[in-house]
N, C-alpha and C. Protein backbone atom coordinates (compact mmCIF):
# COMPACT_ATOMS: atom_id res chain seq x y z
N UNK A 1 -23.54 -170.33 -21.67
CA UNK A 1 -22.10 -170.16 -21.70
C UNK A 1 -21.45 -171.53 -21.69
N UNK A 2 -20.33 -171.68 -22.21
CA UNK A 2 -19.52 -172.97 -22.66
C UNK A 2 -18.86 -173.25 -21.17
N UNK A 3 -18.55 -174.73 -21.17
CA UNK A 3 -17.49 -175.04 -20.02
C UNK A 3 -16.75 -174.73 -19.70
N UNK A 4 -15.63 -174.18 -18.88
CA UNK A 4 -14.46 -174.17 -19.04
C UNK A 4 -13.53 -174.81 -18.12
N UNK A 5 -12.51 -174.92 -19.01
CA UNK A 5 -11.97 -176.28 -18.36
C UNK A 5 -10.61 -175.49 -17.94
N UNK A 6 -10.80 -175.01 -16.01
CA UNK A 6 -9.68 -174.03 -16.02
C UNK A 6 -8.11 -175.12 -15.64
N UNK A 7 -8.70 -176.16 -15.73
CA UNK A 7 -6.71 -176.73 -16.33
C UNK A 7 -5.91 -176.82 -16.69
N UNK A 8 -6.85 -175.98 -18.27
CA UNK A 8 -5.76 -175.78 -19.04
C UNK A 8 -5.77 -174.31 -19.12
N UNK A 9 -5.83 -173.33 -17.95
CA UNK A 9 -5.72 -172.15 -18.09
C UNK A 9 -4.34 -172.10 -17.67
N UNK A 10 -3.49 -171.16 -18.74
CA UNK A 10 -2.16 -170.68 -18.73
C UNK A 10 -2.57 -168.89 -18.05
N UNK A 11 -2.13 -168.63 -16.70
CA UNK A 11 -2.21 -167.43 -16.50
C UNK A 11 -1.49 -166.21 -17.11
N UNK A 12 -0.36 -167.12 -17.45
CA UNK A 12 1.43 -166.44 -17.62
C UNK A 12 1.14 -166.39 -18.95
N UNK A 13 0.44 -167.36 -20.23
CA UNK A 13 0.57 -167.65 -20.92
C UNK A 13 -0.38 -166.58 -21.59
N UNK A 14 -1.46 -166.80 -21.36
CA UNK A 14 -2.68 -164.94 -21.00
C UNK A 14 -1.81 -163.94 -21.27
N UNK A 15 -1.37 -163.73 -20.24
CA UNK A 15 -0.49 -162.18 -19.80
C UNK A 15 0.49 -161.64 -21.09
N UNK A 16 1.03 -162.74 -21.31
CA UNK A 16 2.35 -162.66 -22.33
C UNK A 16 1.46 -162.61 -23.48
N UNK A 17 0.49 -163.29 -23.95
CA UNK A 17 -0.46 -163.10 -24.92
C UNK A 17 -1.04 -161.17 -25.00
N UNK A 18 -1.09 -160.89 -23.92
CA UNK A 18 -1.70 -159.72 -24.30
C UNK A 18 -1.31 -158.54 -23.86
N UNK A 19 0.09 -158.43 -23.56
CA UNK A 19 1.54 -157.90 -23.81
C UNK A 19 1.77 -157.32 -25.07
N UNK A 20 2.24 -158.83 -25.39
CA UNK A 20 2.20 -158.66 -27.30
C UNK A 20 0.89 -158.06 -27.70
N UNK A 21 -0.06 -158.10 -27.99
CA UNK A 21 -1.06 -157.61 -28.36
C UNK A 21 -1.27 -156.10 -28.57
N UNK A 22 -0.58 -155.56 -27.00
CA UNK A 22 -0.92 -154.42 -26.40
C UNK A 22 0.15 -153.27 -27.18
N UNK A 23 1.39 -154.17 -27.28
CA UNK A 23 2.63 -153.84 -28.08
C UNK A 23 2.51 -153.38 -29.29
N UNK A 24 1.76 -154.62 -29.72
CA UNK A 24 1.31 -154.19 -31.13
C UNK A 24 0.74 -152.95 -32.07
N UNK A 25 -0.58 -152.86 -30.80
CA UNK A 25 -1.49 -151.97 -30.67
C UNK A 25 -0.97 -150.59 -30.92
N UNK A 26 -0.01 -150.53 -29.61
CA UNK A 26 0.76 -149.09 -29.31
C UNK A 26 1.92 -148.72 -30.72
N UNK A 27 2.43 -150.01 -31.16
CA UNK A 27 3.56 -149.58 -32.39
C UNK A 27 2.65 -149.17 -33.75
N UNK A 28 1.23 -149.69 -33.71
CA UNK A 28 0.78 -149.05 -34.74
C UNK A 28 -0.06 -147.68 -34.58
N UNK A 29 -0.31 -147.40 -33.59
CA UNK A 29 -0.80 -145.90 -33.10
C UNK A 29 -0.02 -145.16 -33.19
N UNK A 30 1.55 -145.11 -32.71
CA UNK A 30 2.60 -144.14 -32.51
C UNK A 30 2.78 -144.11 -34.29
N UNK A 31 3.18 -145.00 -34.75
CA UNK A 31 3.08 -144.91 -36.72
C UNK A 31 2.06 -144.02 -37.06
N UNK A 32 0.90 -144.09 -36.82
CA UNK A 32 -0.34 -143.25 -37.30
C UNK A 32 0.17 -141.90 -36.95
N UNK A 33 -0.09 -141.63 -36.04
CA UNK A 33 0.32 -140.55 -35.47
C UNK A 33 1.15 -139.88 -35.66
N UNK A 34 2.44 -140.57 -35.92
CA UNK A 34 3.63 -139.68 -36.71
C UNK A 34 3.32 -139.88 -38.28
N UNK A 35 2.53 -140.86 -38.89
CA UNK A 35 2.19 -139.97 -40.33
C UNK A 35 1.36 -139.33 -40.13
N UNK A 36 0.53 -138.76 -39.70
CA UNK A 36 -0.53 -137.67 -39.55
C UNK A 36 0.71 -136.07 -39.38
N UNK A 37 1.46 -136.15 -38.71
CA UNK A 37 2.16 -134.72 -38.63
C UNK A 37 3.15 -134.48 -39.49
N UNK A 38 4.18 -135.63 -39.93
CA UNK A 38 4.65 -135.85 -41.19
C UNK A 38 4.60 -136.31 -43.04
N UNK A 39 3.37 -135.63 -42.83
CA UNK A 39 2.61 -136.12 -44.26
C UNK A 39 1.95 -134.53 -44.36
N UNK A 40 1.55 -134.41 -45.89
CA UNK A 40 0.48 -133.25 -45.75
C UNK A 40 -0.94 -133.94 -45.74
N UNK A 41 -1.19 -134.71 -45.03
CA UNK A 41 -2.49 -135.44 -44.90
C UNK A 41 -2.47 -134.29 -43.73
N UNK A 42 -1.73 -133.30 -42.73
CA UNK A 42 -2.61 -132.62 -41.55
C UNK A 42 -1.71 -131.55 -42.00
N UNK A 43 -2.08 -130.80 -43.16
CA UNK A 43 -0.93 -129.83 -43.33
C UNK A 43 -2.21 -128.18 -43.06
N UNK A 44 -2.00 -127.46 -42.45
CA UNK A 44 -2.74 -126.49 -41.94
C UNK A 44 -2.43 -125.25 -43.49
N UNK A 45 -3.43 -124.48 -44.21
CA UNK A 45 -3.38 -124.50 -45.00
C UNK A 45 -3.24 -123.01 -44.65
């Protein structure tokens, strides 16, 4: 395993990093999800 050099660890800087990330994550799931019920891609036949 590599060094790490926790000096330049940003804790806040982390957090806010994976916030956004998490944000991201969730705005493209809720999209999926509402094209799956608004599309006939899940149209019950």
């Amino acid at each position: 395993m590599a060094d790490f050099d926790k000096s330049k660890f940003d804790p806040k800087a982390v957090a806010e990093a994976r916030k956004a990330e998490m944000e991201e994550i969730t705005t493209k799931l809720e999209k999926g999800v509402k094209d799956i019920f608004t599309t006939d891609g899940y149209r019950i036949i």
